[in-house]
C-alpha atoms as a PDB file:
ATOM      1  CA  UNK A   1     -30.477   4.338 -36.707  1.00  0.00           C
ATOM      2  CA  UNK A   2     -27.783   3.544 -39.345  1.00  0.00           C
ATOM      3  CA  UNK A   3     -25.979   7.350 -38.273  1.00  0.00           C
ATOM      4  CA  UNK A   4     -26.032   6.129 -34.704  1.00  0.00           C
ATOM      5  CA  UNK A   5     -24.245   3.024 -35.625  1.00  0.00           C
ATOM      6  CA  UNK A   6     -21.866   4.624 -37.471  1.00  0.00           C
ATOM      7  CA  UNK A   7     -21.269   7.066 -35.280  1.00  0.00           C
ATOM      8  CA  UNK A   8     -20.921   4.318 -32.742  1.00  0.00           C
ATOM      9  CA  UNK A   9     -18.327   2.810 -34.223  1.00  0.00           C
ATOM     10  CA  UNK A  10     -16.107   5.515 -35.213  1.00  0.00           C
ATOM     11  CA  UNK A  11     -16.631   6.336 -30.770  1.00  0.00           C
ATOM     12  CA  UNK A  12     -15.069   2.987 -30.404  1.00  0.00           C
ATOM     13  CA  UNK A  13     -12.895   2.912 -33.272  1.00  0.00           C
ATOM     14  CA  UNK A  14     -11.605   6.379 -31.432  1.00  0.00           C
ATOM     15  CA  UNK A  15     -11.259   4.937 -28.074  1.00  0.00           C
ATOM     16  CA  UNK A  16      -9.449   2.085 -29.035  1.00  0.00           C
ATOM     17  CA  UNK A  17      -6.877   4.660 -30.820  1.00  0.00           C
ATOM     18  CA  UNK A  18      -6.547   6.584 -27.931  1.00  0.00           C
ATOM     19  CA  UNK A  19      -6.110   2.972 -25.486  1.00  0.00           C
ATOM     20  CA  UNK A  20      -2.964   2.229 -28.206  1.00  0.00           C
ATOM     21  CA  UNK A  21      -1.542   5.574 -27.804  1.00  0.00           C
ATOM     22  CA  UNK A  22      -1.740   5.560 -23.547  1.00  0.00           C
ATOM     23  CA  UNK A  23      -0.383   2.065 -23.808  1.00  0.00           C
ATOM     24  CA  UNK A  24       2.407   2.348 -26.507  1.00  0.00           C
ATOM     25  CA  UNK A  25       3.576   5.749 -24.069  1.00  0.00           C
ATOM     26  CA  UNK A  26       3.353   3.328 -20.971  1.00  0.00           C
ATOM     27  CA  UNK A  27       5.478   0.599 -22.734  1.00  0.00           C
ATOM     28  CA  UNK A  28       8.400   3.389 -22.991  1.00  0.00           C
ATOM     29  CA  UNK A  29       8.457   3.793 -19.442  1.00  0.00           C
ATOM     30  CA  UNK A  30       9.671   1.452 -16.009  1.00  0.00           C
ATOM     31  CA  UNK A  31       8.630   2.806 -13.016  1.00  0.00           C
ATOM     32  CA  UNK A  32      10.427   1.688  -9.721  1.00  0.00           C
ATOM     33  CA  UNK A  33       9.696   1.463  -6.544  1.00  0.00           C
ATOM     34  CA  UNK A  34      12.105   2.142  -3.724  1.00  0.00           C
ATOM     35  CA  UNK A  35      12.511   2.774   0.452  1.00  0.00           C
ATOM     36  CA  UNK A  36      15.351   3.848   2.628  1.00  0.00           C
ATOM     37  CA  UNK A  37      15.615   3.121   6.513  1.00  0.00           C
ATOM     38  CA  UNK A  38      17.705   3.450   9.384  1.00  0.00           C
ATOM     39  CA  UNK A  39      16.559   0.767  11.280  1.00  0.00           C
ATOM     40  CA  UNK A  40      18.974   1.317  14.470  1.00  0.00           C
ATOM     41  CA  UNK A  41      20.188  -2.145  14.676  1.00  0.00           C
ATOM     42  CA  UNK A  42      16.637  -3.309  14.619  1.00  0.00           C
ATOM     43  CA  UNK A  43      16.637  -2.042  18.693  1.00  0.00           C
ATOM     44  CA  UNK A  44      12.802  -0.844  18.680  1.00  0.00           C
ATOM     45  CA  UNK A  45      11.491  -3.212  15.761  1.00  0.00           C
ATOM     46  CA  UNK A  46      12.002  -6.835  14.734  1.00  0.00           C
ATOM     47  CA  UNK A  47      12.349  -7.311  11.161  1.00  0.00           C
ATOM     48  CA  UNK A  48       8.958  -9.126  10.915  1.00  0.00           C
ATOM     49  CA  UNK A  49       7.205  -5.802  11.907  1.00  0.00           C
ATOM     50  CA  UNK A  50       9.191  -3.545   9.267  1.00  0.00           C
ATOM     51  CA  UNK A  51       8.232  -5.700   7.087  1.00  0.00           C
ATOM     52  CA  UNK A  52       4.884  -5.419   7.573  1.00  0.00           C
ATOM     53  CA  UNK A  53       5.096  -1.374   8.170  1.00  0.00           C
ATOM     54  CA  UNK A  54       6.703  -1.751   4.343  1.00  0.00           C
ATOM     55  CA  UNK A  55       3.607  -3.866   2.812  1.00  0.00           C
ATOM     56  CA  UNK A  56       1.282  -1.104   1.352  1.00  0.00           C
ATOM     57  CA  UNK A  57       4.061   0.287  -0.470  1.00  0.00           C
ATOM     58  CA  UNK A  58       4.622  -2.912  -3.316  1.00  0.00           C
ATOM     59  CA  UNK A  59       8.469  -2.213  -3.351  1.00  0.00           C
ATOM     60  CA  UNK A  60      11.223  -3.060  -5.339  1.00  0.00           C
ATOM     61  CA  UNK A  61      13.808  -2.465  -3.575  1.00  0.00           C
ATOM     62  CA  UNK A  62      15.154  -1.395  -0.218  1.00  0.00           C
ATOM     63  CA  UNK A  63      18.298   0.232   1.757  1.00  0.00           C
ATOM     64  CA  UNK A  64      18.826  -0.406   4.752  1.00  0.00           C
ATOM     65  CA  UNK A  65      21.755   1.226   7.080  1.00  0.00           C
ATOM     66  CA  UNK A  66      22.356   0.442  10.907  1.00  0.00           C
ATOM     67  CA  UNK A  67      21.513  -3.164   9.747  1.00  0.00           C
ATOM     68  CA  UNK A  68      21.856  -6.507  11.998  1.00  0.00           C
ATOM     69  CA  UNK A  69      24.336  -8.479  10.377  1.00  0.00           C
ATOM     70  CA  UNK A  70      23.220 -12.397   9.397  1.00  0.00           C
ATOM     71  CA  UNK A  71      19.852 -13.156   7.838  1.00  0.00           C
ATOM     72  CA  UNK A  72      18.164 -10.194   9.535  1.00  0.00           C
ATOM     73  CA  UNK A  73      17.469  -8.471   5.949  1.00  0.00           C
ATOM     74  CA  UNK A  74      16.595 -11.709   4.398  1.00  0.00           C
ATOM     75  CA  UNK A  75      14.022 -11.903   6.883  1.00  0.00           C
ATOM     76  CA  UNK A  76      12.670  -8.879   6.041  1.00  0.00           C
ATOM     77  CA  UNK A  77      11.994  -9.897   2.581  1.00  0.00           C
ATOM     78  CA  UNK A  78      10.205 -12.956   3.567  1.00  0.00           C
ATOM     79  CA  UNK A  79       7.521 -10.926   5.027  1.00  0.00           C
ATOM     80  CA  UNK A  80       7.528  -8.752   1.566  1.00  0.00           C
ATOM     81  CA  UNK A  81       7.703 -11.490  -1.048  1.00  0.00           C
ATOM     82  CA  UNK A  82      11.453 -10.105  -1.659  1.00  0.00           C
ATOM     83  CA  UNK A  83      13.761 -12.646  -1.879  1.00  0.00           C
ATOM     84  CA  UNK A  84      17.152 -11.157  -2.753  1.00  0.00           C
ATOM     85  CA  UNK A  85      19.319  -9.602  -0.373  1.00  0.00           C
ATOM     86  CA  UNK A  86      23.077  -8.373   0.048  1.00  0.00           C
ATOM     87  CA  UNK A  87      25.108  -7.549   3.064  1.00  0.00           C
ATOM     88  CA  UNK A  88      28.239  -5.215   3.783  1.00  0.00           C
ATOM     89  CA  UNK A  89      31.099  -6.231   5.343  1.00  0.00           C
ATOM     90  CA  UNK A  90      31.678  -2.864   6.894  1.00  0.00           C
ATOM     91  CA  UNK A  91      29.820  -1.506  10.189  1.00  0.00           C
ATOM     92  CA  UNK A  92      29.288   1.835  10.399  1.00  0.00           C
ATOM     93  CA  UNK A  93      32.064   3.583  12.769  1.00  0.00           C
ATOM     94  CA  UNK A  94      32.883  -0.719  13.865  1.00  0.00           C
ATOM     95  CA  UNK A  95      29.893  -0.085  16.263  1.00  0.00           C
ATOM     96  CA  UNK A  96      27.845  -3.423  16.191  1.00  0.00           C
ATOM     97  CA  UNK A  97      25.019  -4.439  13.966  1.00  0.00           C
ATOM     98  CA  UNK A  98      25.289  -1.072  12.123  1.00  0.00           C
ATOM     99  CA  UNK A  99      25.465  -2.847   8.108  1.00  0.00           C
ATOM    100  CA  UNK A 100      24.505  -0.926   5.103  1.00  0.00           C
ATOM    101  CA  UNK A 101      22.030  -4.012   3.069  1.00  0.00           C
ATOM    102  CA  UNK A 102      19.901  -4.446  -0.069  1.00  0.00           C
ATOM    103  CA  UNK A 103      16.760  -6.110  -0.285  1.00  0.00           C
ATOM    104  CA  UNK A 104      15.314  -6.608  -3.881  1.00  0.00           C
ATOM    105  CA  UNK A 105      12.590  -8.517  -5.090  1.00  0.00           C
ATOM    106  CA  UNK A 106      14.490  -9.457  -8.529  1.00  0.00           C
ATOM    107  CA  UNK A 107      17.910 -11.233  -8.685  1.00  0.00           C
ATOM    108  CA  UNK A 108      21.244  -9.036  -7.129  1.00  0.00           C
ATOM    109  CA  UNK A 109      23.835  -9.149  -9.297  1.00  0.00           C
ATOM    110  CA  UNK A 110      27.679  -7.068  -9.313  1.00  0.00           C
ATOM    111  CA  UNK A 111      27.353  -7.012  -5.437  1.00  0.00           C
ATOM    112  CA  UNK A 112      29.915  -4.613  -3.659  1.00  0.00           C
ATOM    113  CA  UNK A 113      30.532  -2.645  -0.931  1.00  0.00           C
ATOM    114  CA  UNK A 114      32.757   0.684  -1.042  1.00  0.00           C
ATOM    115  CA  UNK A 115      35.011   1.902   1.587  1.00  0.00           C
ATOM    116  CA  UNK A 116      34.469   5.642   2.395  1.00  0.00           C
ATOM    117  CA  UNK A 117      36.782   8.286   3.754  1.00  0.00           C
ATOM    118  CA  UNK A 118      36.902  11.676   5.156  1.00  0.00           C
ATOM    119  CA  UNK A 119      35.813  14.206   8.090  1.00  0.00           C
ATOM    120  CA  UNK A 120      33.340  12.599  10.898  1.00  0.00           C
ATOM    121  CA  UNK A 121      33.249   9.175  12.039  1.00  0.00           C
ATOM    122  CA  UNK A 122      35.007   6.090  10.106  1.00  0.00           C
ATOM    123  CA  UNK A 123      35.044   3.463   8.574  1.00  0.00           C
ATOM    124  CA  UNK A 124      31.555   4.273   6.436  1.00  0.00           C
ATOM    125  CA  UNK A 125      30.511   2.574   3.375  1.00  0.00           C
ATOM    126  CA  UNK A 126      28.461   2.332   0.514  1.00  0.00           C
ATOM    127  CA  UNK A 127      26.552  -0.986  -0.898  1.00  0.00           C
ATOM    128  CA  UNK A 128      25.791  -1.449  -4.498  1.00  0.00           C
ATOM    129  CA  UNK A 129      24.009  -3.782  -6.810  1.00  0.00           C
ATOM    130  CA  UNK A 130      22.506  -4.498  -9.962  1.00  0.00           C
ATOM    131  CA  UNK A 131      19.326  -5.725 -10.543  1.00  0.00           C
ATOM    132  CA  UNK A 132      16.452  -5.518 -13.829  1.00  0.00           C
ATOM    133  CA  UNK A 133      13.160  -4.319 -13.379  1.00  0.00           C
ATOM    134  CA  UNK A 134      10.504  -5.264 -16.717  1.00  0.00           C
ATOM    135  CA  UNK A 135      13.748  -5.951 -18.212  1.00  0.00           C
ATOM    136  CA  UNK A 136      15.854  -2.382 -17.422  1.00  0.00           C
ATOM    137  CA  UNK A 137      19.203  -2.574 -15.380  1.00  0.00           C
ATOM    138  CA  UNK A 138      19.218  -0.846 -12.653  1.00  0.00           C
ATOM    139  CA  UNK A 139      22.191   0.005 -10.264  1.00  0.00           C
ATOM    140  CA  UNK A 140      21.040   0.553  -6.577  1.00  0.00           C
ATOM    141  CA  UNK A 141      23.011   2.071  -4.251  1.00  0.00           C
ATOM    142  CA  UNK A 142      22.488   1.835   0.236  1.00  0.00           C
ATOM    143  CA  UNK A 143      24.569   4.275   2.239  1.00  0.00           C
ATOM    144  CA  UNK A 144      25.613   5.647   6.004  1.00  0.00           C
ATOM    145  CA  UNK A 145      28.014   8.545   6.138  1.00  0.00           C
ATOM    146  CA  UNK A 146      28.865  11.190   8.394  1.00  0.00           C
ATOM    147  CA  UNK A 147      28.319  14.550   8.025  1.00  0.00           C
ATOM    148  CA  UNK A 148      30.649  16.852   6.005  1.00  0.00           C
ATOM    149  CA  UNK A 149      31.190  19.923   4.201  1.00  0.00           C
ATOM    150  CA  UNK A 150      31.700  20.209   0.664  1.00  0.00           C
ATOM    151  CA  UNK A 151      35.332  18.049   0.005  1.00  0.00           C
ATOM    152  CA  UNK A 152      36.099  16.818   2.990  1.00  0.00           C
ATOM    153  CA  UNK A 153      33.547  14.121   4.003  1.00  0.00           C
ATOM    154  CA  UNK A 154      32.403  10.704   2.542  1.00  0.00           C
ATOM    155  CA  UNK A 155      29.611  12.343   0.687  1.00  0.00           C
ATOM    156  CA  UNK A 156      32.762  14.142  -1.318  1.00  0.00           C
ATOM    157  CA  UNK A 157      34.241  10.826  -1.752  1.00  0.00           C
ATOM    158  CA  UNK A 158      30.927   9.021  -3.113  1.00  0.00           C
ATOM    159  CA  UNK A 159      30.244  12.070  -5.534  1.00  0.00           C
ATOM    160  CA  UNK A 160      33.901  12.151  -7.097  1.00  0.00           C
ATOM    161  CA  UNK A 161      35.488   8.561  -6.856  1.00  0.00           C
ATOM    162  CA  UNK A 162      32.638   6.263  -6.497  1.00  0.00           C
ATOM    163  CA  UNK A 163      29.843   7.265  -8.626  1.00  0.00           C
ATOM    164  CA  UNK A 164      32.073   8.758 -11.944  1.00  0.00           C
ATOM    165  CA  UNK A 165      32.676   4.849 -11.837  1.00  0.00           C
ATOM    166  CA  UNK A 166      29.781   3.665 -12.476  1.00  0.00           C
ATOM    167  CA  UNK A 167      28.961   2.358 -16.027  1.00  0.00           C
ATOM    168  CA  UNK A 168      24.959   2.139 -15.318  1.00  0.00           C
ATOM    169  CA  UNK A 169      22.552   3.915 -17.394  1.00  0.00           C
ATOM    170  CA  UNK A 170      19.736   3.950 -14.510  1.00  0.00           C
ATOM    171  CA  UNK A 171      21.351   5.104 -10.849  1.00  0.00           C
ATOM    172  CA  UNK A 172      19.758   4.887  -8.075  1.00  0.00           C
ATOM    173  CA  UNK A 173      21.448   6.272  -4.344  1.00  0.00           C
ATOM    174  CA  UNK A 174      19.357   6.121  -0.701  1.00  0.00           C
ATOM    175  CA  UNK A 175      20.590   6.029   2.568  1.00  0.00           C
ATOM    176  CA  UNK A 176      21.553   7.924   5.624  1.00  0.00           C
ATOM    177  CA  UNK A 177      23.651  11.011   4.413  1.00  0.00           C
ATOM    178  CA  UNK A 178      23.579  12.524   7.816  1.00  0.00           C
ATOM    179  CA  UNK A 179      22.848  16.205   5.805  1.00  0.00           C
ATOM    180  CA  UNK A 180      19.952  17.960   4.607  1.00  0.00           C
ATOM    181  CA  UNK A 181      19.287  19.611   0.769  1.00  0.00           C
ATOM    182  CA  UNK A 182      20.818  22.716   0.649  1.00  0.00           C
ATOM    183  CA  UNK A 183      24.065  21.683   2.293  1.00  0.00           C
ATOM    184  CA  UNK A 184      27.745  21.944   1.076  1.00  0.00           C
ATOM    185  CA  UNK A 185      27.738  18.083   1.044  1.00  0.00           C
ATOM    186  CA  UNK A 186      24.492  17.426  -0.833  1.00  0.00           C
ATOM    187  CA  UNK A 187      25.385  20.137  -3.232  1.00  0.00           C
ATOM    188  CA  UNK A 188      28.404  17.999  -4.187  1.00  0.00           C
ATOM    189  CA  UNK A 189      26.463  14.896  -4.978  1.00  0.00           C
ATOM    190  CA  UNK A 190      23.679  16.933  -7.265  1.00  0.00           C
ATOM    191  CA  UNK A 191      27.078  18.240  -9.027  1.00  0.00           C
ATOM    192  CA  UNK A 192      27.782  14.629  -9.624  1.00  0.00           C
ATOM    193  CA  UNK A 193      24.735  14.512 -11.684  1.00  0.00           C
ATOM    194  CA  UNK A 194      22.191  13.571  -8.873  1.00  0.00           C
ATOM    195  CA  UNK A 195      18.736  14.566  -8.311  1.00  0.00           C
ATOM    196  CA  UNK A 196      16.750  14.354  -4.663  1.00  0.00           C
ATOM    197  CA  UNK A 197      13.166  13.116  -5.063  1.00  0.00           C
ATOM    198  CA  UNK A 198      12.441  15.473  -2.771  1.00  0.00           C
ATOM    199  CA  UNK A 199      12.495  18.405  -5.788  1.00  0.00           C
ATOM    200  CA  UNK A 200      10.481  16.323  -8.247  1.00  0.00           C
ATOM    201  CA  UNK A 201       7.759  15.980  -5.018  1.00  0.00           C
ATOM    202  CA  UNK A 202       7.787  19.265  -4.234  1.00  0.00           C
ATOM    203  CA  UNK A 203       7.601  18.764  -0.515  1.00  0.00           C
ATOM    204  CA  UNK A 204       8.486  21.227   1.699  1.00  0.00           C
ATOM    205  CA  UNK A 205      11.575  19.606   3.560  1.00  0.00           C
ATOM    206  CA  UNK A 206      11.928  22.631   6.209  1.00  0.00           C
ATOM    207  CA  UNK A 207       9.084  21.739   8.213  1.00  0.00           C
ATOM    208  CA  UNK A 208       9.573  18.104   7.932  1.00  0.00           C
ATOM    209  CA  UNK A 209      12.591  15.755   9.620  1.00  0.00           C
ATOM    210  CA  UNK A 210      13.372  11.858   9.651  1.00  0.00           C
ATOM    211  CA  UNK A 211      15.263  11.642  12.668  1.00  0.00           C
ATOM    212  CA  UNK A 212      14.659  11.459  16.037  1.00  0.00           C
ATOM    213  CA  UNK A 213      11.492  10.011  14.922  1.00  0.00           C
ATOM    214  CA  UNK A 214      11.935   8.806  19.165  1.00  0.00           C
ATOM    215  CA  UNK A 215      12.415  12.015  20.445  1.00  0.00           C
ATOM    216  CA  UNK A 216      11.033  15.036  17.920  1.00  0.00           C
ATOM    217  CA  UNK A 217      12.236  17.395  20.481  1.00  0.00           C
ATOM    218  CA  UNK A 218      15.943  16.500  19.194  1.00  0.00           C
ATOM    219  CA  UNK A 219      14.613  16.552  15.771  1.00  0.00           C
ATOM    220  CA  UNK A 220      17.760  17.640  13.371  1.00  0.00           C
ATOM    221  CA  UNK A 221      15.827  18.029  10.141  1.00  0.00           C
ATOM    222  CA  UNK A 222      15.379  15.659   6.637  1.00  0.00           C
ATOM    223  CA  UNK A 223      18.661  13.672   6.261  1.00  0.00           C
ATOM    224  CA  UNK A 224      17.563  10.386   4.762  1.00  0.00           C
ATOM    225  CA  UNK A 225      17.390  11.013   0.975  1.00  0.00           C
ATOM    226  CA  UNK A 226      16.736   8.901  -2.134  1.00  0.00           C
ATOM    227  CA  UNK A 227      18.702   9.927  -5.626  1.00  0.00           C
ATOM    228  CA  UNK A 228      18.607   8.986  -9.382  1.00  0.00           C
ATOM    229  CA  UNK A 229      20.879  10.188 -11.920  1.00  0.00           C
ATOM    230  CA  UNK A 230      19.396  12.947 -13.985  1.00  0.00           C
ATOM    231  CA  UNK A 231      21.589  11.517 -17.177  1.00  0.00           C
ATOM    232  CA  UNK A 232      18.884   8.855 -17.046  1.00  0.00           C
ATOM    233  CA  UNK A 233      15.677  11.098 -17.461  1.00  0.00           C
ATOM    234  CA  UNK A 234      13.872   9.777 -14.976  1.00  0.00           C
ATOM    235  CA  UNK A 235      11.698  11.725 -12.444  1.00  0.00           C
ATOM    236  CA  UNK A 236      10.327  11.092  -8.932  1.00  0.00           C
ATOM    237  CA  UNK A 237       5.858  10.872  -9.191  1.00  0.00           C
ATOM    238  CA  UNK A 238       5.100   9.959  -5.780  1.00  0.00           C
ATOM    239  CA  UNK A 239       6.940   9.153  -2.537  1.00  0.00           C
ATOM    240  CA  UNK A 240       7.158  10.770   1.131  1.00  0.00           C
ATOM    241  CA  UNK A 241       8.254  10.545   4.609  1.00  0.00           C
ATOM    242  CA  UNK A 242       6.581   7.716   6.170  1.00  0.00           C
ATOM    243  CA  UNK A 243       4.612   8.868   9.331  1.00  0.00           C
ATOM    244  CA  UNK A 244       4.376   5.668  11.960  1.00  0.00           C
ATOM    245  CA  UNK A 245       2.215   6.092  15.061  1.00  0.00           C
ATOM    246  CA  UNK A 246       5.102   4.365  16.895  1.00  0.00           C
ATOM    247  CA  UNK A 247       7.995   4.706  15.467  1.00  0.00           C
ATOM    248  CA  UNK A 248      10.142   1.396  14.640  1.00  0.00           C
ATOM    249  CA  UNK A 249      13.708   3.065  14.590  1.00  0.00           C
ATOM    250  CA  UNK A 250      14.950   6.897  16.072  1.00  0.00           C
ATOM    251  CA  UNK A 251      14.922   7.409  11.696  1.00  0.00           C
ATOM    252  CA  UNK A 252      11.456   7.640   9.961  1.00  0.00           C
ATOM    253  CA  UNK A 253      11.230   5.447   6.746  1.00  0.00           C
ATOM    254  CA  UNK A 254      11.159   7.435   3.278  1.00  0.00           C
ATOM    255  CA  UNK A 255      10.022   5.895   0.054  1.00  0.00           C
ATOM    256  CA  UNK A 256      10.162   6.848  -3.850  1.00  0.00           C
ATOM    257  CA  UNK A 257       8.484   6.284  -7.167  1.00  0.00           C
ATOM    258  CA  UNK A 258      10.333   6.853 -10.001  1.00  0.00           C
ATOM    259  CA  UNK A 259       9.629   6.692 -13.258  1.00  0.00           C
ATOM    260  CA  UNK A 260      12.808   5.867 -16.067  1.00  0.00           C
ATOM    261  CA  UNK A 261      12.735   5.681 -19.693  1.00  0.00           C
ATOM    262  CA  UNK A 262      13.060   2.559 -21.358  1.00  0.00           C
ATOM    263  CA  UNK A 263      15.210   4.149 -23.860  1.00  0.00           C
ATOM    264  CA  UNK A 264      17.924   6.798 -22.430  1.00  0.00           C
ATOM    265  CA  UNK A 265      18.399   9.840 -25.228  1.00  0.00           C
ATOM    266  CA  UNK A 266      21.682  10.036 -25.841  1.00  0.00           C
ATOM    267  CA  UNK A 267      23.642  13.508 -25.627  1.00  0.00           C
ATOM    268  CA  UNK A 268      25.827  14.948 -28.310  1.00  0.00           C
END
């Protein structure tokens, strides 16, 4: 009797070792949670029912592109418990109602919007915030752009004047780049020191697409992507193209969870 209670306690004493170690790791470690959607001016969807397509997913933040302008975001976030939003200025191409936006459930702060230039349609822009998650600064970026080639499109223009600006540890780009992976475009922005979640998820982009989610016949492939900057060590543990039985925009929502360290290793 007096082995099994030793041998009891040295079980727990054990456990309780091991329960340290898995939550001294976890303490290292922020994981965030993060969506991208073309909405399409909100034509097919109010922002009440994106909302509640968004629920199951306990985000952090959001980009939207082809935005309402006004308080159509913030309504958004009401439905989600988010309270923090941030509108552009610009409209894609000057159509109407076509804002790039930020919706974040902790305090915005450094808002901007960046001016884009090059091949395709114009004006296109890029928003950007700050914002801390468990206490980590984040910098969040929500994007529409036309597609390009390699140095002669707004994805060229993010990659080498917008993003060697910015003095944030953790970087995080979505949006509507209007490519796939393996183009001349997206190339350029992993050069700039970007990653695709796609990669860390392993999914199989060439039998997949995000728009026309209205019309699949017209279906042009995966060209909604979410980024983080590799200089940050973080990597992508879940995420996917979210499948809707009626779709609430011609784009299909995409989501991310990535996982950044608290402390960034610094290179020599």
């Amino acid at each position: 009797m007096q082995m099994l209670r030793v041998s009891f306690i040295v079980s727990l004493f054990l456990a309780s070792l091991a329960l340290s170690a898995s939550g001294s790791a976890a303490d290292k470690l922020v994981t965030v949670r993060v969506a991208s959607y073309n909405v399409e001016f909100s034509k097919s969807a109010t922002p009440e029912q994106i909302g509640q397509m968004f629920k199951p997913y306990k985000l952090d933040l959001i980009g939207f592109d082809e935005s309402p302008d006004g308080d159509w975001t913030a309504r958004v976030g009401k439905v989600l418990g988010m309270k923090y939003s941030f509108v552009g200025k610009i409209s894609s191409a000057n159509h109407k109602d076509k804002y790039k936006t930020i919706l974040s459930r902790t305090p915005l702060e450094k808002t901007a919007e960046y001016s884009l230039k090059g091949r395709g349609w114009n004006p296109a822009s890029v928003v950007r915030a700050v914002t801390k998650i468990d206490g980590v600064s984040f910098a969040f970026y929500s994007l529409h752009i036309s597609a390009s080639g390699k140095k002669d499109g707004h994805a060229y223009n993010l990659a080498t004047e917008v993003l060697p600006k910015e003095i944030s540890e953790r970087v995080i780009v979505v949006g509507d780049f209007n490519n796939k992976i393996g183009d001349a475009a997206m190339d350029t922005i992993e050069g700039s020191g970007m990653r695709p979640t796609w990669k860390d998820l392993k999914i199989d982009l060439s039998t997949q697409f995000t728009y026309n989610a209205l019309n699949p016949k017209n279906s042009v492939g995966v060209i909604d992507h979410i980024f983080y900057n590799t200089s940050s060590g973080a990597k992508a543990t879940d995420g996917s193209i979210i499948e809707l039985e009626k779709p609430l925009s011609d784009h299909k929502p995409i989501w991310a969870e990535i996982v950044f360290p608290r402390e960034i290793e610094k290179t020599k």
